[in-house]
N, C-alpha and C. Protein backbone atom coordinates (compact mmCIF):
# COMPACT_ATOMS: atom_id res chain seq x y z
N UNK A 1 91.81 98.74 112.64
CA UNK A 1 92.16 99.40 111.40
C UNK A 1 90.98 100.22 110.92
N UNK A 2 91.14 101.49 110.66
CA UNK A 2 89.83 102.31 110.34
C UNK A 2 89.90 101.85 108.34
N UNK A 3 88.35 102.47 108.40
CA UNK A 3 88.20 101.66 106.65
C UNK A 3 88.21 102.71 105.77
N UNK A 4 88.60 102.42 104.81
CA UNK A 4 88.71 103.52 103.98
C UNK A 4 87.91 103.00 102.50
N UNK A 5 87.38 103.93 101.59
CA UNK A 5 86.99 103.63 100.21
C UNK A 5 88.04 103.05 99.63
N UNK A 6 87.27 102.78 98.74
CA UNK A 6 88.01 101.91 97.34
C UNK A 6 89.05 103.54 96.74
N UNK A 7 87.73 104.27 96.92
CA UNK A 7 88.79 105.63 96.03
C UNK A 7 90.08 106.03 96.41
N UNK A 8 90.13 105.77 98.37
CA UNK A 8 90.94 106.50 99.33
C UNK A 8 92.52 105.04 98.90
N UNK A 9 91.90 103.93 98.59
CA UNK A 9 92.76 103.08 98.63
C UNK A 9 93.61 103.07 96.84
N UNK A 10 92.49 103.22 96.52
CA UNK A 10 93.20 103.64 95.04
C UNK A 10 94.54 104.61 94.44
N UNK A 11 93.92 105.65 95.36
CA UNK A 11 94.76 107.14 95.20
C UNK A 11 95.59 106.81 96.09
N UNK A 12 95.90 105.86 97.01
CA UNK A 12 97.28 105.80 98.04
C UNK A 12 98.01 105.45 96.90
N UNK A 13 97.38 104.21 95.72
CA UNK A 13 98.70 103.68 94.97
C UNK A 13 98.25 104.36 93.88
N UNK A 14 98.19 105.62 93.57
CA UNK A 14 98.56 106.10 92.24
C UNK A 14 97.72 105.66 91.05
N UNK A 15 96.48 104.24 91.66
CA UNK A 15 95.80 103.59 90.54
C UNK A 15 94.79 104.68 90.64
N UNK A 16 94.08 105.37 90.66
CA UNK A 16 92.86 106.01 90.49
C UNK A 16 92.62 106.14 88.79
N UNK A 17 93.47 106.02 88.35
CA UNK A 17 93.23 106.24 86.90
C UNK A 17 92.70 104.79 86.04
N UNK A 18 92.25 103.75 87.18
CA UNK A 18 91.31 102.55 86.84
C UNK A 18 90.13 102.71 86.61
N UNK A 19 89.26 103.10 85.55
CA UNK A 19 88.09 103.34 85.72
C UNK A 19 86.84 102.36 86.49
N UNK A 20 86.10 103.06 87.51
CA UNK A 20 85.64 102.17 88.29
C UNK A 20 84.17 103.29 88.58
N UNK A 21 83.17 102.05 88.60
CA UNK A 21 82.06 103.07 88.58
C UNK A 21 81.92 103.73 89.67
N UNK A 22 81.73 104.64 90.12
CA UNK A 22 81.77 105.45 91.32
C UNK A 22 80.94 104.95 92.92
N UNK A 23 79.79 104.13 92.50
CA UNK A 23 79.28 103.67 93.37
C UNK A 23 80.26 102.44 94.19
N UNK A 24 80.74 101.89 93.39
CA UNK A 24 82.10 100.62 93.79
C UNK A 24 83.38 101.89 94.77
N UNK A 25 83.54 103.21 93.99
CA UNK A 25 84.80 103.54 94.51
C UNK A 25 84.10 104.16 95.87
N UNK A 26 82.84 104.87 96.29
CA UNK A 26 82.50 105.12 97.47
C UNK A 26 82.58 103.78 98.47
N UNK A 27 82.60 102.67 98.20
CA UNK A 27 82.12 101.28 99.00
C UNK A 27 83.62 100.89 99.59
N UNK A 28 83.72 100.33 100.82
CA UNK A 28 84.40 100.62 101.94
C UNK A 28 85.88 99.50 101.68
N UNK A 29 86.62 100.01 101.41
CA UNK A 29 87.58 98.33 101.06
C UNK A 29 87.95 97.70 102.08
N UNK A 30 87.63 96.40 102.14
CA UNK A 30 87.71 95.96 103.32
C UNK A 30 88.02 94.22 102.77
N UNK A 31 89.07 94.01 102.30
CA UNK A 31 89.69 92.88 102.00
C UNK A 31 89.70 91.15 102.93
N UNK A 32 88.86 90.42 102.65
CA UNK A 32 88.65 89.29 103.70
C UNK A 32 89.73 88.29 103.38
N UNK A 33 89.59 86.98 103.90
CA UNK A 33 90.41 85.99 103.75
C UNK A 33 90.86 85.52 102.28
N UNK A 34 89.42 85.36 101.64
CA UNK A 34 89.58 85.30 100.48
C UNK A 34 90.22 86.24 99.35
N UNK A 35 89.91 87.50 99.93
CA UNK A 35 90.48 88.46 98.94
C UNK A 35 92.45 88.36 99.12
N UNK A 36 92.64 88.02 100.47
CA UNK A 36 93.71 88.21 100.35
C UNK A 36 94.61 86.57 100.12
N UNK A 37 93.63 85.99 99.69
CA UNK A 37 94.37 84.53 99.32
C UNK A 37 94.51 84.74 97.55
N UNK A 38 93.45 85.27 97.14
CA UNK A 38 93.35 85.40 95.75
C UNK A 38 94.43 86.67 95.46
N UNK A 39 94.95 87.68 95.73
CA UNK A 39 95.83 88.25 95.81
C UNK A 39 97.06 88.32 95.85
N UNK A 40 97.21 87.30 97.23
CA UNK A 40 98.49 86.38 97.23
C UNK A 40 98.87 85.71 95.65
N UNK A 41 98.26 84.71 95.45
CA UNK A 41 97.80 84.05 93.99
C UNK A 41 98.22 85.22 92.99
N UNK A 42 97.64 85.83 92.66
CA UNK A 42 97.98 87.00 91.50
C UNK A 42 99.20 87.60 91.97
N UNK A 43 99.62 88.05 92.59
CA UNK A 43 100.85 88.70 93.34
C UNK A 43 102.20 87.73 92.44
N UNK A 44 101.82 86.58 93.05
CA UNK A 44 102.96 85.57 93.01
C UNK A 44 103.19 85.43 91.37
N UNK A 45 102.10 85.31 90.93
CA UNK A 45 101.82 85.55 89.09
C UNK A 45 102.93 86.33 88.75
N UNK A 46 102.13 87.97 88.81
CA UNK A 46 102.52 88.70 88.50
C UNK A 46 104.74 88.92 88.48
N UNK A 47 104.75 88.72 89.55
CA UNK A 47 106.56 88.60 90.45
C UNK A 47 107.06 87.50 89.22
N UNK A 48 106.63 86.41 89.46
CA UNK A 48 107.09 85.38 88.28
C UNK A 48 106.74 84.87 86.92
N UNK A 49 105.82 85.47 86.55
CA UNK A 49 105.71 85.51 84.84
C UNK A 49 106.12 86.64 84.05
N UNK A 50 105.89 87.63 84.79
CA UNK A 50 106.19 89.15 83.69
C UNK A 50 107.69 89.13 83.88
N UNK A 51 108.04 89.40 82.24
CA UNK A 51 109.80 89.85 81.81
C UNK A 51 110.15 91.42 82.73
N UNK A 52 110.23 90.99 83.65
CA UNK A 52 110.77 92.31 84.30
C UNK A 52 111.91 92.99 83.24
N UNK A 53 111.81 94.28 82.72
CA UNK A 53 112.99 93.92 82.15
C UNK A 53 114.26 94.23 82.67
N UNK A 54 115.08 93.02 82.34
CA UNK A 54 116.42 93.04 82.21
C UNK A 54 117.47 93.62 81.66
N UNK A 55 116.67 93.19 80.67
CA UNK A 55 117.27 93.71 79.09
C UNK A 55 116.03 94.57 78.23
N UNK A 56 115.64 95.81 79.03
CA UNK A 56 114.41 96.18 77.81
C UNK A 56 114.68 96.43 76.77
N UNK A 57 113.90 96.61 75.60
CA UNK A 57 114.42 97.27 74.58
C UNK A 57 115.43 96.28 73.33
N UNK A 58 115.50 95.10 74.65
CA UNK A 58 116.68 94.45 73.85
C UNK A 58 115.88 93.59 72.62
N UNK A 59 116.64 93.82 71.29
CA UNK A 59 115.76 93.12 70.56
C UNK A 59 115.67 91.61 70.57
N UNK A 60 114.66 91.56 69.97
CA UNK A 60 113.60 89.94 70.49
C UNK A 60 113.15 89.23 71.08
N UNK A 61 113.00 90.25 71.96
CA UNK A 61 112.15 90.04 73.64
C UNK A 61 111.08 90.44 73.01
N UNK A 62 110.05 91.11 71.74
CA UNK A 62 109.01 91.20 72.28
C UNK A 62 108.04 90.53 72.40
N UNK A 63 108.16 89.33 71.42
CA UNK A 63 107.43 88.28 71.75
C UNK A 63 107.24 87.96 72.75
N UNK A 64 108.24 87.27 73.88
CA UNK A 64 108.47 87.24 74.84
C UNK A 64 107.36 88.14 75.88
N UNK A 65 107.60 89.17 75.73
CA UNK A 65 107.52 90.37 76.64
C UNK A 65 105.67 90.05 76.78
N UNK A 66 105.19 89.95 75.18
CA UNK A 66 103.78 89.51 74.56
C UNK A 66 103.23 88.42 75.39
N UNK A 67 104.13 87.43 75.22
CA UNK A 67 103.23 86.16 75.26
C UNK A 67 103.38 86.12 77.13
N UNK A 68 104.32 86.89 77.67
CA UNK A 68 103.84 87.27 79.56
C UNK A 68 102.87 88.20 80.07
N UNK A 69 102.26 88.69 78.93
CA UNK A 69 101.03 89.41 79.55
C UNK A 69 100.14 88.52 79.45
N UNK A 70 100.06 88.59 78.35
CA UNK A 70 99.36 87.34 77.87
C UNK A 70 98.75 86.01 78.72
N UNK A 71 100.38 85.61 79.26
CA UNK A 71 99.92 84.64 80.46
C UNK A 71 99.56 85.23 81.69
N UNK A 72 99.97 86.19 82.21
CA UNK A 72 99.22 86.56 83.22
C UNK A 72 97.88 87.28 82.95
N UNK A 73 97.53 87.65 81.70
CA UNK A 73 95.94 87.52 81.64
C UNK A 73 94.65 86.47 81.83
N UNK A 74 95.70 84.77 81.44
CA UNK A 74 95.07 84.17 81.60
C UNK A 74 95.00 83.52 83.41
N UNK A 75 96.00 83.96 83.89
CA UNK A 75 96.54 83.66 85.28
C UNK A 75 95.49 84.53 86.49
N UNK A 76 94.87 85.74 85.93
CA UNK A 76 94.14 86.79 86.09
C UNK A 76 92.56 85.84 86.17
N UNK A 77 92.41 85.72 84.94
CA UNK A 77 90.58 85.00 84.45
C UNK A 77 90.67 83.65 85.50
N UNK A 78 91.53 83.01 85.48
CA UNK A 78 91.59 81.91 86.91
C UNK A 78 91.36 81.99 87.93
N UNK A 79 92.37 83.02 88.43
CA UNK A 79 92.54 82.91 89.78
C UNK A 79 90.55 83.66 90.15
N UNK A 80 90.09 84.30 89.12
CA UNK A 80 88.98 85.02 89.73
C UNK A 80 87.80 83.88 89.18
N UNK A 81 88.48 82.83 88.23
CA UNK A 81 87.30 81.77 87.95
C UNK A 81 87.28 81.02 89.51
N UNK A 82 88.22 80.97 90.40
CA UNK A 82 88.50 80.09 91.22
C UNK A 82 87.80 80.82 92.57
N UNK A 83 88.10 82.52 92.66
CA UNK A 83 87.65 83.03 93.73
C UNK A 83 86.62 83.68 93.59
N UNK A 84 85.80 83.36 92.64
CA UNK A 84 84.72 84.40 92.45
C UNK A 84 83.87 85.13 93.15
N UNK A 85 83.32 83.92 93.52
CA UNK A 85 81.98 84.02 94.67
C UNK A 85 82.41 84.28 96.39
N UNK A 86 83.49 84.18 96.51
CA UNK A 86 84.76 84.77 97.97
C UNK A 86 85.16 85.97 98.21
N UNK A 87 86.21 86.26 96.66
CA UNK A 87 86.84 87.56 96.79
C UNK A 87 86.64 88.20 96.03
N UNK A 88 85.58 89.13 96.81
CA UNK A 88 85.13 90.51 96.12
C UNK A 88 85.61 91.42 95.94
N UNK A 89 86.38 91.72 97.17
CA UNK A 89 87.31 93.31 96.79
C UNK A 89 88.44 92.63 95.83
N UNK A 90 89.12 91.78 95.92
CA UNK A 90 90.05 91.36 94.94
C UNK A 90 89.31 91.28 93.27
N UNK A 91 88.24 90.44 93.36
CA UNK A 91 87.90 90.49 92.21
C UNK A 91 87.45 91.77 91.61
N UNK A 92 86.95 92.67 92.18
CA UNK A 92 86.40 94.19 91.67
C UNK A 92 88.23 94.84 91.06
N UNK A 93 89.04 94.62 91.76
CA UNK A 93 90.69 94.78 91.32
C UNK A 93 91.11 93.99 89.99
N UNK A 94 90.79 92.88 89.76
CA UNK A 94 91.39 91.74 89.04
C UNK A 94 90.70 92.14 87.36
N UNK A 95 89.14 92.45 87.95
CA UNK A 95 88.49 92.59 86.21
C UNK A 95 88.76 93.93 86.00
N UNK A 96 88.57 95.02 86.62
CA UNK A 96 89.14 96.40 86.35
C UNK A 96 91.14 96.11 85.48
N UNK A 97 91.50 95.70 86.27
CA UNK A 97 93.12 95.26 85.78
C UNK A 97 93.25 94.35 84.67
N UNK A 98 92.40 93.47 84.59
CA UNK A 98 92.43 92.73 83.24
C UNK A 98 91.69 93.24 82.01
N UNK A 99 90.54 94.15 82.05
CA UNK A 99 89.65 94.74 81.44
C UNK A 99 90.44 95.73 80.49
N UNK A 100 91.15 96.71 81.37
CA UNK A 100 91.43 97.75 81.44
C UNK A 100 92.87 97.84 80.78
N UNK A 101 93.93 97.05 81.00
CA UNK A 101 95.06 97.25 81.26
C UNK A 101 95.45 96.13 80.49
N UNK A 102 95.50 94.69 80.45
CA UNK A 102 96.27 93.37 80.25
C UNK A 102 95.24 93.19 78.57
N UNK A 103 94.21 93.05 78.84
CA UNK A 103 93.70 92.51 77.34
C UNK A 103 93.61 93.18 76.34
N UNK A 104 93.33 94.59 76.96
CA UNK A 104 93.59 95.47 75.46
C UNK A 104 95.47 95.83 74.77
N UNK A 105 95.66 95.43 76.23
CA UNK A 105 97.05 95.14 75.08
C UNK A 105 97.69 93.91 74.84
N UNK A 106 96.80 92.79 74.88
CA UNK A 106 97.28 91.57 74.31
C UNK A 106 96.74 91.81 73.16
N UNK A 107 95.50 91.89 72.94
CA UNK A 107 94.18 91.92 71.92
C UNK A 107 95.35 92.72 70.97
N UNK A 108 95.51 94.15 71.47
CA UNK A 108 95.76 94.86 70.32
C UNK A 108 97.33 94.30 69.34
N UNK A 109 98.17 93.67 69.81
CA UNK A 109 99.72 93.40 69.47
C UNK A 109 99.01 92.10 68.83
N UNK A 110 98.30 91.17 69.32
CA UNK A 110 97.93 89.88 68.80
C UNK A 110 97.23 89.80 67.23
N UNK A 111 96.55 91.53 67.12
CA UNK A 111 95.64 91.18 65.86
C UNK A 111 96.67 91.61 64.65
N UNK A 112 98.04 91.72 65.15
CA UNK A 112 99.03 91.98 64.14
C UNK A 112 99.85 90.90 63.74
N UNK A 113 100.36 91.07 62.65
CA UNK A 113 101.29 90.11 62.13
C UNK A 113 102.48 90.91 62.77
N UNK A 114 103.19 90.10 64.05
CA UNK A 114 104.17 89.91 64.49
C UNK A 114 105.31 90.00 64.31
N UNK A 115 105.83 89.03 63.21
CA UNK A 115 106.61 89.05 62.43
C UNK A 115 107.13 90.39 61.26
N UNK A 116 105.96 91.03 61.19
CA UNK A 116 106.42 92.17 59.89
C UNK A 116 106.34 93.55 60.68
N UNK A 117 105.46 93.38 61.72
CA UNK A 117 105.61 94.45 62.66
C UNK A 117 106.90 94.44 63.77
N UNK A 118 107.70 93.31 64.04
CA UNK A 118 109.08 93.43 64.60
C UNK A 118 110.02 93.41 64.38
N UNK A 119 109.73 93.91 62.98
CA UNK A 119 110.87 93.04 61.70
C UNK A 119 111.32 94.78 61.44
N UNK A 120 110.63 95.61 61.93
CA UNK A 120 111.42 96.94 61.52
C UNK A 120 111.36 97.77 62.91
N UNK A 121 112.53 98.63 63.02
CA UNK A 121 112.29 99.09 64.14
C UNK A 121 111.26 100.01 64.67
N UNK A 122 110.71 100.89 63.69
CA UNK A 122 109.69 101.76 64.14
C UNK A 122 108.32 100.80 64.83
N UNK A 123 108.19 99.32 64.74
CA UNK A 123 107.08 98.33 65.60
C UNK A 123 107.67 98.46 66.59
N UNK A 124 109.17 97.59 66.65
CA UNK A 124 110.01 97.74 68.23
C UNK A 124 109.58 98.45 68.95
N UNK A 125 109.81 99.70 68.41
CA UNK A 125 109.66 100.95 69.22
C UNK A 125 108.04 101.26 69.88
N UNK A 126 107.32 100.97 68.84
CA UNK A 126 106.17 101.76 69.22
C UNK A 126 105.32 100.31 70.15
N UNK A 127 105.53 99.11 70.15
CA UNK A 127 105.63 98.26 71.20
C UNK A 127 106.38 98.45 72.07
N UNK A 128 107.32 99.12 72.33
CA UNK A 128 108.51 99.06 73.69
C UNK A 128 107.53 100.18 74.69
N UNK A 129 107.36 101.37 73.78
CA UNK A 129 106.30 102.44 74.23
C UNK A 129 105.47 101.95 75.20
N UNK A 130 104.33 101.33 74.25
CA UNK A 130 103.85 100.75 75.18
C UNK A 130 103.71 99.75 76.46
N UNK A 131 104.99 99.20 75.89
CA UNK A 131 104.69 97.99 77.04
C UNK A 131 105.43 98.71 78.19
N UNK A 132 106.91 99.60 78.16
CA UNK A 132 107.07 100.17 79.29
C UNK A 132 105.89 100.87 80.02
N UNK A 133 104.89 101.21 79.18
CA UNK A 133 103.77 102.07 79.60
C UNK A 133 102.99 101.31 80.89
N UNK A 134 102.66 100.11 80.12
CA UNK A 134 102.03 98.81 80.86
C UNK A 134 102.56 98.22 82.03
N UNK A 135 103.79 98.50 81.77
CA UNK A 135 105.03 97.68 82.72
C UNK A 135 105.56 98.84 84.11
N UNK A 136 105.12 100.26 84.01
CA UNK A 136 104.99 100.97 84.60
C UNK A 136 103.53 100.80 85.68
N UNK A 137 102.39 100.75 85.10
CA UNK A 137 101.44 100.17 85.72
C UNK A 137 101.57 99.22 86.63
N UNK A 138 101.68 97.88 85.97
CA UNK A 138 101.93 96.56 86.31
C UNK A 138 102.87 96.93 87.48
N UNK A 139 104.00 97.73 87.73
CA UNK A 139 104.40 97.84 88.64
C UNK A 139 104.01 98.11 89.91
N UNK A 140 103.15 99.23 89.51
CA UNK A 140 102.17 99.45 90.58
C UNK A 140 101.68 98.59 91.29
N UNK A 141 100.81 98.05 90.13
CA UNK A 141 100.67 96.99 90.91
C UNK A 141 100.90 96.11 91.97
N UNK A 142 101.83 95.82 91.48
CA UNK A 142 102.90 94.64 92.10
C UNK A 142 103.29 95.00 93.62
N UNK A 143 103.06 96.54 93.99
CA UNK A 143 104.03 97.46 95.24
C UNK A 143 102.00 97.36 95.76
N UNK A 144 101.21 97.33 94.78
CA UNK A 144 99.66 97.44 95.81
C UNK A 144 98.90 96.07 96.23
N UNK A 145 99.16 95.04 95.63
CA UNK A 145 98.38 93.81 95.67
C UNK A 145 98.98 92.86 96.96
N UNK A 146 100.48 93.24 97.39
CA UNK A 146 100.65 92.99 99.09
C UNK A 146 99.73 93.24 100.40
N UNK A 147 99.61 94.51 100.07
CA UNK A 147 98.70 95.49 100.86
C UNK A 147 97.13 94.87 101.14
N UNK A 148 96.79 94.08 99.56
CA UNK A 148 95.16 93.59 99.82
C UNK A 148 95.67 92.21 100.48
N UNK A 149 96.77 91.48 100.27
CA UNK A 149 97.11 90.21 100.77
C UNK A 149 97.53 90.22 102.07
N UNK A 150 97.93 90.97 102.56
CA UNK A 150 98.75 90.88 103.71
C UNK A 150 99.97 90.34 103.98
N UNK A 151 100.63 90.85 102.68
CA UNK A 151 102.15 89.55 102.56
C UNK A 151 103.47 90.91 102.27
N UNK A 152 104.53 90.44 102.61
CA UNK A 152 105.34 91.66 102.18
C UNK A 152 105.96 91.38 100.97
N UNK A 153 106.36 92.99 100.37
CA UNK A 153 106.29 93.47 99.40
C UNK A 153 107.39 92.55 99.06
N UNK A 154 108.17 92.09 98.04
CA UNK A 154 109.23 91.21 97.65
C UNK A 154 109.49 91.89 96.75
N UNK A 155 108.96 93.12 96.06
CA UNK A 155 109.63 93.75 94.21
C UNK A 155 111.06 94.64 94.44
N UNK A 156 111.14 94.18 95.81
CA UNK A 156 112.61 94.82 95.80
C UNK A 156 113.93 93.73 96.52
N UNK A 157 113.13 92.48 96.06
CA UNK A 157 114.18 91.45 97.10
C UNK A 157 115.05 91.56 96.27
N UNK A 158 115.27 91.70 95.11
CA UNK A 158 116.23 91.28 94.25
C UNK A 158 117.54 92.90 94.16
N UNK A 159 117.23 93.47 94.85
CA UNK A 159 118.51 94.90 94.15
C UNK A 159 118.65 94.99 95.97
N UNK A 160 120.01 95.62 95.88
CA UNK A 160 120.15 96.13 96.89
C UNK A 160 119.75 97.94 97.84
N UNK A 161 119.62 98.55 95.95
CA UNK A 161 119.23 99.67 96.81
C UNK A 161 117.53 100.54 96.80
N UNK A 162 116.97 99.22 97.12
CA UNK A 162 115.69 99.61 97.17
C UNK A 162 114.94 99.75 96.35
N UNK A 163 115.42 99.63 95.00
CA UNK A 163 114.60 99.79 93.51
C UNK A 163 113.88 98.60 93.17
N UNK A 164 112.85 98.94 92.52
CA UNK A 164 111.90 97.54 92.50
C UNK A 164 112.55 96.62 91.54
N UNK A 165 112.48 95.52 91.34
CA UNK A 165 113.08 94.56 90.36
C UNK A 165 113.63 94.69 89.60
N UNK A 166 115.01 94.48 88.76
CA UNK A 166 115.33 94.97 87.82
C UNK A 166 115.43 96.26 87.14
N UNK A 167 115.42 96.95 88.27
CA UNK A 167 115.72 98.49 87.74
C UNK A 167 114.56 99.29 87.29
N UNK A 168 113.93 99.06 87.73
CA UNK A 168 112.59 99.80 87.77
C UNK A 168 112.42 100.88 89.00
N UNK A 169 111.50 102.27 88.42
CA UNK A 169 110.67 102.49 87.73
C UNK A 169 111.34 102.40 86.08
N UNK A 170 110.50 102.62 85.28
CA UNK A 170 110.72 102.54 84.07
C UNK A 170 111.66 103.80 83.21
N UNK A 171 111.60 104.76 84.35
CA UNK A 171 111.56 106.48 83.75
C UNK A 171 113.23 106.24 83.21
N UNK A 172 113.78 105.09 83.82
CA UNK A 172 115.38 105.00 83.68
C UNK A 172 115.40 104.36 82.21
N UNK A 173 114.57 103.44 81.81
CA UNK A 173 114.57 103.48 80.41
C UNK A 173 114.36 103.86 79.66
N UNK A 174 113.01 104.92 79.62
CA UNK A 174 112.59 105.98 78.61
C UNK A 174 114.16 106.85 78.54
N UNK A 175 114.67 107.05 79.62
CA UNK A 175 116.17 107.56 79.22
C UNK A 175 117.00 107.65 78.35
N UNK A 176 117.41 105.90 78.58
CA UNK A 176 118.63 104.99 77.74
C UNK A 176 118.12 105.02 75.80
């Protein structure tokens, strides 16, 4: 298998827009046992805690929707408390993705009162925004973190015509 950068592997999945210091994105990705056990691990997270949605949009999921990032943030700080000192290319993935992406939008929905912000629709909304935003990402994800594991892709076991889980990409809900 010839090696490619972090950058070359980035831009296959569309993540390049992870900020990553440049010296990390020249450095060669090259995923070991560990990276792809800790991957596996987050993978499996990711597939079974996040509200794929079903029902987006539908009201009073967002708690819900909240408290699954949420857990896979903390599912995130584990799996890399557990692989730290192993999986490097995974972990250089895991804190960029949790840094970047999962805590600033737990942090930011959490320092609100919940209740008065879902209680009218213009919160709904401007939470749905985002989290399809997130949930667009996260998808990504989900179609790139096989690739560091070596496991096949499963975000489409569930539909028959090839669409990732539950009707995803998202662009079908910004629609509706």
């Amino acid at each position: 298998m010839d090696t490619i950068s972090w950058r070359i592997w980035l831009e296959k999945w569309d993540m390049a827009s992870l900020h990553i210091a440049e010296r990390f994105l020249e450095m060669d990705w090259q995923p070991q046992e560990a990276d792809r056990s800790a991957a596996g691990e987050f993978y499996i997270e990711l597939l079974t805690r996040m509200a794929w949605p079903v029902a987006a949009g539908a009201q009073g999921d967002e708690k819900a929707n909240l408290e699954s990032v949420s857990s896979l943030l903390d599912a995130a700080r584990q799996i890399l408390r557990t692989h730290s000192r192993t999986a490097m290319e995974f972990g250089k993935l895991a804190v960029a993705v949790a840094n970047q992406l999962l805590r600033p939008f737990v942090a930011h929905w959490r320092s609100r009162d919940l209740d008065m912000v879902f209680a009218g629709s213009e919160g709904r909304k401007a939470f749905g925004m985002e989290w399809i935003a997130l949930m667009a990402t996260l998808t990504t994800l989900a179609r790139m973190l096989p690739d560091m594991a070596d496991v096949e892709d499963l975000t489409t076991l569930e539909t028959d015509d090839g669409q990732v889980t539950a009707g995803w990409p998202p662009t079908a809900l910004a629609a509706a």
